[in-house]
Protein backbone atom coordinates (compact mmCIF):
# COMPACT_ATOMS: atom_id res chain seq x y z
CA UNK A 1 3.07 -11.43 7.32
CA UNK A 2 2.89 -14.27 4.77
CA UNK A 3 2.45 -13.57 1.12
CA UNK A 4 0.86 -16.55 -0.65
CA UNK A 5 0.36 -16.59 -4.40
CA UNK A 6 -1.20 -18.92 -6.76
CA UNK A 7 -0.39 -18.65 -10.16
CA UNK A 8 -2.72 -21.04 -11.89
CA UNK A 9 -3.90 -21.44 -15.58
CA UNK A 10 -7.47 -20.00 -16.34
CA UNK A 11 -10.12 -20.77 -14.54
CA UNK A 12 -8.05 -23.16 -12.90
CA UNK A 13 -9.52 -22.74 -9.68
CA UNK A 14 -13.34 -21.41 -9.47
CA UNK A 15 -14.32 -18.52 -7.52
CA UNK A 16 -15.63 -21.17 -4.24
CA UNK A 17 -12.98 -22.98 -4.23
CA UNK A 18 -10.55 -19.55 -3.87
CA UNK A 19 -12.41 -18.55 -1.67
CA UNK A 20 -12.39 -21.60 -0.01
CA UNK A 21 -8.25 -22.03 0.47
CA UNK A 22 -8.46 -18.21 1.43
CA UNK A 23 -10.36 -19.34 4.71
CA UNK A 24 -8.57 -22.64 5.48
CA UNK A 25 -4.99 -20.71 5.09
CA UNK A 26 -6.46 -17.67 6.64
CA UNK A 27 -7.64 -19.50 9.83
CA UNK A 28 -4.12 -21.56 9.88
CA UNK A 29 -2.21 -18.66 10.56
CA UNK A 30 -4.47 -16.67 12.64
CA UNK A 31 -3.91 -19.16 14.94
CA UNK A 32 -0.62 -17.04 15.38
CA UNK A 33 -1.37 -13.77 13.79
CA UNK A 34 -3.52 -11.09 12.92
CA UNK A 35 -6.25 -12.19 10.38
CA UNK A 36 -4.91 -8.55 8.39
CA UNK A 37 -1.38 -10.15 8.37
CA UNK A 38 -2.27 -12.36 6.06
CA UNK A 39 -1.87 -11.83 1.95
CA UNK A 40 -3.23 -14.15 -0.71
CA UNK A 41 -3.35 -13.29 -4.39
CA UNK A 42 -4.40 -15.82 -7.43
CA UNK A 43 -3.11 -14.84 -10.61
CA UNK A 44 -4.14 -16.33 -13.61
CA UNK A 45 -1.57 -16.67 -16.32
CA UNK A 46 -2.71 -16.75 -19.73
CA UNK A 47 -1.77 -19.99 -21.82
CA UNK A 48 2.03 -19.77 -23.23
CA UNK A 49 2.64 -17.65 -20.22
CA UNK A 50 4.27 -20.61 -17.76
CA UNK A 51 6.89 -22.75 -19.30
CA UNK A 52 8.67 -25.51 -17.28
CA UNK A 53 11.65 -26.86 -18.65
CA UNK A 54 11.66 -24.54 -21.37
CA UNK A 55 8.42 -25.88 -22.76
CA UNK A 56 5.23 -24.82 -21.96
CA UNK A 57 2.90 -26.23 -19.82
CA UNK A 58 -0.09 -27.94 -20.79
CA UNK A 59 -3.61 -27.59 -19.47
CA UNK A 60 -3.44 -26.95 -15.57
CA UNK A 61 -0.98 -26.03 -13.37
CA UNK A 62 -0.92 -24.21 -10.04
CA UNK A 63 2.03 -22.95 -8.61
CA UNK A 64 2.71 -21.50 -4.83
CA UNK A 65 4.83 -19.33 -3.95
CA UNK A 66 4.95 -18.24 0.07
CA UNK A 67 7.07 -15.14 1.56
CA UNK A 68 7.14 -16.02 5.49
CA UNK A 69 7.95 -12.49 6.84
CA UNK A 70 6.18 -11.96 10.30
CA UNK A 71 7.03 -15.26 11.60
CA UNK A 72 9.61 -17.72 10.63
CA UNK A 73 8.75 -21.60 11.18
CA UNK A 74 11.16 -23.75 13.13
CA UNK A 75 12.90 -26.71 11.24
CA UNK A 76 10.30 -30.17 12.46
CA UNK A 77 7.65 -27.43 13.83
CA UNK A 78 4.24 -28.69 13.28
CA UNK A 79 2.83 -25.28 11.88
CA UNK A 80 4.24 -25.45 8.26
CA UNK A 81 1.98 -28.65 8.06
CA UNK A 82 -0.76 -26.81 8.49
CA UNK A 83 -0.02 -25.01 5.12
CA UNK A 84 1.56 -27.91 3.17
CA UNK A 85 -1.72 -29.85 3.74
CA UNK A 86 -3.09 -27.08 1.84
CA UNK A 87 -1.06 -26.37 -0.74
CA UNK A 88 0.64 -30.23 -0.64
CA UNK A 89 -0.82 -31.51 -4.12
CA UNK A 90 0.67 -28.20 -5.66
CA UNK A 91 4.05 -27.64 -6.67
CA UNK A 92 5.16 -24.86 -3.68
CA UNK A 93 8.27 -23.36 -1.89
CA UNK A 94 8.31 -21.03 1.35
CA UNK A 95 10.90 -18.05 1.67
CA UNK A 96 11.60 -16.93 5.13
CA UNK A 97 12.87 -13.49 5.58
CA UNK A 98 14.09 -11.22 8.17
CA UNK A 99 11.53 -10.26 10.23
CA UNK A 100 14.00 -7.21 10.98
CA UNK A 101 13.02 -5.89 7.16
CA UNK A 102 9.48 -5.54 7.15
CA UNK A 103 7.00 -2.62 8.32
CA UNK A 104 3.48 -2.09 8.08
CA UNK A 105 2.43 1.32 7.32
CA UNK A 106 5.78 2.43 8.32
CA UNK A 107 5.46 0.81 12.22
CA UNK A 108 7.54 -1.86 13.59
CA UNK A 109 5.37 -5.20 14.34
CA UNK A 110 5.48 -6.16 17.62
CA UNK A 111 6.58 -9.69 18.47
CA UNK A 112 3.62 -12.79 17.95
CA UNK A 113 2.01 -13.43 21.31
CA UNK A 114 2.76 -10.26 22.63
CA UNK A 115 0.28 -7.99 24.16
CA UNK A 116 0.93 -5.33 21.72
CA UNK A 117 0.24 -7.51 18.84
CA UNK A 118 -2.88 -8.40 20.96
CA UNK A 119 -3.88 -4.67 20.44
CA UNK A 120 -3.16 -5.13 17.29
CA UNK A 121 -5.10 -8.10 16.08
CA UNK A 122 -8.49 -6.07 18.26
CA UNK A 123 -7.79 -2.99 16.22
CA UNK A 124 -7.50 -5.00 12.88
CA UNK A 125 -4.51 -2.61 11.83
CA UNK A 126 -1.68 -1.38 12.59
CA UNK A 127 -1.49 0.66 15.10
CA UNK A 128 1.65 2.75 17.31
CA UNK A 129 2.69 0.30 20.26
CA UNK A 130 4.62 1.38 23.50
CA UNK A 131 8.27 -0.05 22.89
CA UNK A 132 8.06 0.12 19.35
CA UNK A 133 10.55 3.17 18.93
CA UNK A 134 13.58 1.59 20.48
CA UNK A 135 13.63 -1.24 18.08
């Protein structure tokens, strides 16, 4: 599951164009995962909020911060591209976790490109999987 988020100053970014990176991003990893695997949040932080270098930042800024927890992106792979080219222009870092810590709705995920993930991505949810309870 990744977790994008987009801190950005207000009105930074206007509703199209948020709605807009959530389709381009969504669509870049459902090319690997389950459309409902995929988080994005804006948040808008209020001016004297975001401070870089101890002093505050100026006019516009967006900021992206990406939690990589479903998947995990080989070093030279070409599929972090396909998110850099979104986020590129923006300041941005990507955290990969353990795929061992994470749950959704309590079940274990099954591995990408498996069939029970294919069950998964048709139900749109998660759903109980044969194999799941010996993990």
């Amino acid at each position: 599951m990744p977790i994008l988020q987009f801190y950005t100053s207000p009105s930074q970014l206007t509703a199209a164009e948020k709605g807009e990176l959530v389709k381009t991003i969504t669509e870049r990893y459902t090319q690997r995962l389950p459309a409902f695997f995929v988080n994005i949040m804006f948040n808008e932080l209020p001016h004297g909020s975001f401070f870089v270098g101890g002093k505050p930042t100026d006019g516009k800024f967006v900021r992206v911060t990406v939690d990589h927890i479903a998947i995990n992106w080989e070093k030279g792979g070409g599929e972090a591209e396909g998110v850099f080219g979104v986020v590129g222009g923006w300041e941005f870092h990507i955290t990969e976790s353990n795929r061992d810590y994470w749950r959704i709705q309590s079940l274990v995920p099954p591995e990408a490109g498996s069939e029970a993930l294919k069950t998964w991505v048709e139900a749109g949810k998660a759903v109980p999987w044969e194999g799941m309870e010996k993990l």
